[in-house]
N, C-alpha and C. Protein backbone atom coordinates (compact mmCIF):
# COMPACT_ATOMS: atom_id res chain seq x y z
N UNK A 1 7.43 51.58 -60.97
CA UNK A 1 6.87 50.96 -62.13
C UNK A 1 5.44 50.60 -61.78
N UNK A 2 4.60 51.03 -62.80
CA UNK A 2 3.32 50.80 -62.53
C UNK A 2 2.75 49.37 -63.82
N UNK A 3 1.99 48.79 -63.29
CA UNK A 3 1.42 47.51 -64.07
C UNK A 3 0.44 47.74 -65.08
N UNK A 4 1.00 47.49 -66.69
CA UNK A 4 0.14 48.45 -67.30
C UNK A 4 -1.51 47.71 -67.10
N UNK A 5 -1.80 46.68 -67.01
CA UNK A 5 -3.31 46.45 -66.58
C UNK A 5 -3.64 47.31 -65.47
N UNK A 6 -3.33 48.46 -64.62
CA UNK A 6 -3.83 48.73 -63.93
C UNK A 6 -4.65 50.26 -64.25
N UNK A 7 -5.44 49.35 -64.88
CA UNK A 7 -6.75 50.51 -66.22
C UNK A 7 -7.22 51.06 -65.01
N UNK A 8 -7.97 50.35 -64.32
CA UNK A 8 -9.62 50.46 -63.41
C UNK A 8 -10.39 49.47 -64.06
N UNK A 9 -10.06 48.33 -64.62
CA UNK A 9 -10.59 47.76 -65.06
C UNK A 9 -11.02 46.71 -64.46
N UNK A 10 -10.59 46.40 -63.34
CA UNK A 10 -10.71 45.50 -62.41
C UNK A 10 -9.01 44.37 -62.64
N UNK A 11 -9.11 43.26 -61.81
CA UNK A 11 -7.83 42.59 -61.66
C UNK A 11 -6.97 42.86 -60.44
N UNK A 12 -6.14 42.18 -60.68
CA UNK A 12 -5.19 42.48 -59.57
C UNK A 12 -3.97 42.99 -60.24
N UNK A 13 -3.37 44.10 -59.61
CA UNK A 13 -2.34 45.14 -59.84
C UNK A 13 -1.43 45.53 -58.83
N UNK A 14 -0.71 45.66 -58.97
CA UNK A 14 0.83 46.05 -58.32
C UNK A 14 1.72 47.30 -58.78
N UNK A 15 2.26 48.31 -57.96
CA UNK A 15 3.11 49.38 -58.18
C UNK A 15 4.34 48.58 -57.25
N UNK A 16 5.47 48.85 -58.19
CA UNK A 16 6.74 48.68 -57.78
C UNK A 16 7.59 49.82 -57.95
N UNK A 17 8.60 50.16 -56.65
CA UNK A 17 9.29 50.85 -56.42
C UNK A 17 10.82 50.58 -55.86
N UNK A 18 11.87 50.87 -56.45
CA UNK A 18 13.02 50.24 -56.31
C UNK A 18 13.80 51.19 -55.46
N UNK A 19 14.45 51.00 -54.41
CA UNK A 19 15.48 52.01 -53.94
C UNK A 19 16.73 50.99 -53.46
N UNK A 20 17.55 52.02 -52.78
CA UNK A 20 18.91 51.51 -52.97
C UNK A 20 19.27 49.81 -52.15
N UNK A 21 18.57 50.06 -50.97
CA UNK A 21 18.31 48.58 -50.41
C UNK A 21 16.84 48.20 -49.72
N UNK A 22 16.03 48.55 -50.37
CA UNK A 22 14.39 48.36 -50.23
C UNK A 22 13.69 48.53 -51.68
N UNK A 23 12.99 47.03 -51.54
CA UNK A 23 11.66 47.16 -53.23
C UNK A 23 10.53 47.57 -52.48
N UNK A 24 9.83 48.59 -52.55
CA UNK A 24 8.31 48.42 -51.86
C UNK A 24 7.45 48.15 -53.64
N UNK A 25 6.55 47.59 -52.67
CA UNK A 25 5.20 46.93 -53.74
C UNK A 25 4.17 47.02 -52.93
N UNK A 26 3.08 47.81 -53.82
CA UNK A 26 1.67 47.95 -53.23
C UNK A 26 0.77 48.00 -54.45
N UNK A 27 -0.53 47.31 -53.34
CA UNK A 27 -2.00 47.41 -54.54
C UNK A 27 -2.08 48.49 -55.13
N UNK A 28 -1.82 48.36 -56.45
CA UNK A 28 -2.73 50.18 -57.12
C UNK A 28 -4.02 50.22 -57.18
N UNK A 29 -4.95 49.28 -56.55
CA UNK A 29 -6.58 49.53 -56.64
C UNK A 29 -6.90 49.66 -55.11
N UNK A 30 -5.89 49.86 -54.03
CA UNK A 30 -5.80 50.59 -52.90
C UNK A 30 -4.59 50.92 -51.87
N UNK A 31 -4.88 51.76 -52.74
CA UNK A 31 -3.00 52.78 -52.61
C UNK A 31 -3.28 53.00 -50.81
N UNK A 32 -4.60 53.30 -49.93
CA UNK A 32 -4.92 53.40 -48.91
C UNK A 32 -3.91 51.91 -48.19
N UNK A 33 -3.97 51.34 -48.50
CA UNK A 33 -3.87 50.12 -47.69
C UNK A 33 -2.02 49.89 -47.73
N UNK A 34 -1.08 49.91 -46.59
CA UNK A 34 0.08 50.04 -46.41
C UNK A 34 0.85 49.07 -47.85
N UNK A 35 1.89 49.09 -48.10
CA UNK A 35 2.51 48.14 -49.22
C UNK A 35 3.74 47.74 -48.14
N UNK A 36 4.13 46.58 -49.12
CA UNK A 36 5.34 45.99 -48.37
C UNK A 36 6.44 46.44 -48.59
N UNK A 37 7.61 46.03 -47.65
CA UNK A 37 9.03 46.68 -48.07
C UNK A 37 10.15 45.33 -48.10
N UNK A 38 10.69 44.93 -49.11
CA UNK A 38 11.36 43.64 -48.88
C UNK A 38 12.56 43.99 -49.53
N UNK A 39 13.80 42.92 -49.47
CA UNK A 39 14.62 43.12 -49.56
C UNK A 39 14.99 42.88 -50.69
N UNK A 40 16.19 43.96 -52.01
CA UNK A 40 15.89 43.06 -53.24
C UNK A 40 16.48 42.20 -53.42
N UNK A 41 17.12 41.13 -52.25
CA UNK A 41 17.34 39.77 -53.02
C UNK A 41 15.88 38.96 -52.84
N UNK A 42 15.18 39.15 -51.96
CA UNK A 42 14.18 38.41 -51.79
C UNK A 42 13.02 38.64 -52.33
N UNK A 43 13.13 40.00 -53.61
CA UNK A 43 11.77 40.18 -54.60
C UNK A 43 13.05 39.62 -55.97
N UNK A 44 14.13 39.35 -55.70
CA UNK A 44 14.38 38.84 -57.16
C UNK A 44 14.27 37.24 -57.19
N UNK A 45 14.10 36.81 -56.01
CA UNK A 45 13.87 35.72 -55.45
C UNK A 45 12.29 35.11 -55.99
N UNK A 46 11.13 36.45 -55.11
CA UNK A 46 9.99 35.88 -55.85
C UNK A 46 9.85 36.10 -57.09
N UNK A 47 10.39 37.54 -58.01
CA UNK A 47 9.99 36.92 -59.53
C UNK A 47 10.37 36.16 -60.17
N UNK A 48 11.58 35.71 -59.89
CA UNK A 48 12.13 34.37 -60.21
C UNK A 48 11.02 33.28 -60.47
N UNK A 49 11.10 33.37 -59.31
CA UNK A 49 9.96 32.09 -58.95
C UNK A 49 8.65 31.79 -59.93
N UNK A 50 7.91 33.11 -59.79
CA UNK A 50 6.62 33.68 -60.48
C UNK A 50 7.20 33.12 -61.99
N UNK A 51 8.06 33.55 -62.29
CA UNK A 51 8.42 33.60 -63.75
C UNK A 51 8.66 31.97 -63.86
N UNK A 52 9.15 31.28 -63.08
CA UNK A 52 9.18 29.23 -63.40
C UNK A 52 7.82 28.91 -63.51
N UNK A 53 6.84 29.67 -62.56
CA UNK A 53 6.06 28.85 -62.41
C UNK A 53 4.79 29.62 -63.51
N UNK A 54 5.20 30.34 -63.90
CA UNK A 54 3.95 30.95 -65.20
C UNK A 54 4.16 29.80 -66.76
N UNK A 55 5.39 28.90 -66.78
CA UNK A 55 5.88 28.27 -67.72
C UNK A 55 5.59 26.85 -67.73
């Protein structure tokens, strides 16, 4: 899943990728630069989170 702000417009952006027991997430304004690999209880963990605290 790609972040639809990620025009080139500037901002900060994220590509997410789901597999069977690994989420990787990386910058889409530098795909060069390694992305992380976490576990998905612990990215349902941070959007959780993200999502309390945007409210």
């Amino acid at each position: 899943m790609k972040s639809t702000y990620s025009s080139g417009e500037g901002g900060d952006c994220v590509e997410v990728a789901t597999g069977a027991h690994t989420v990787h997430v990386r910058d889409s304004k530098d795909t060069a630069r390694p992305g992380l690999a976490v576990a998905p209880l612990a990215w349902a963990a941070f959007v959780g989170y993200a999502v309390d605290q945007a409210f």
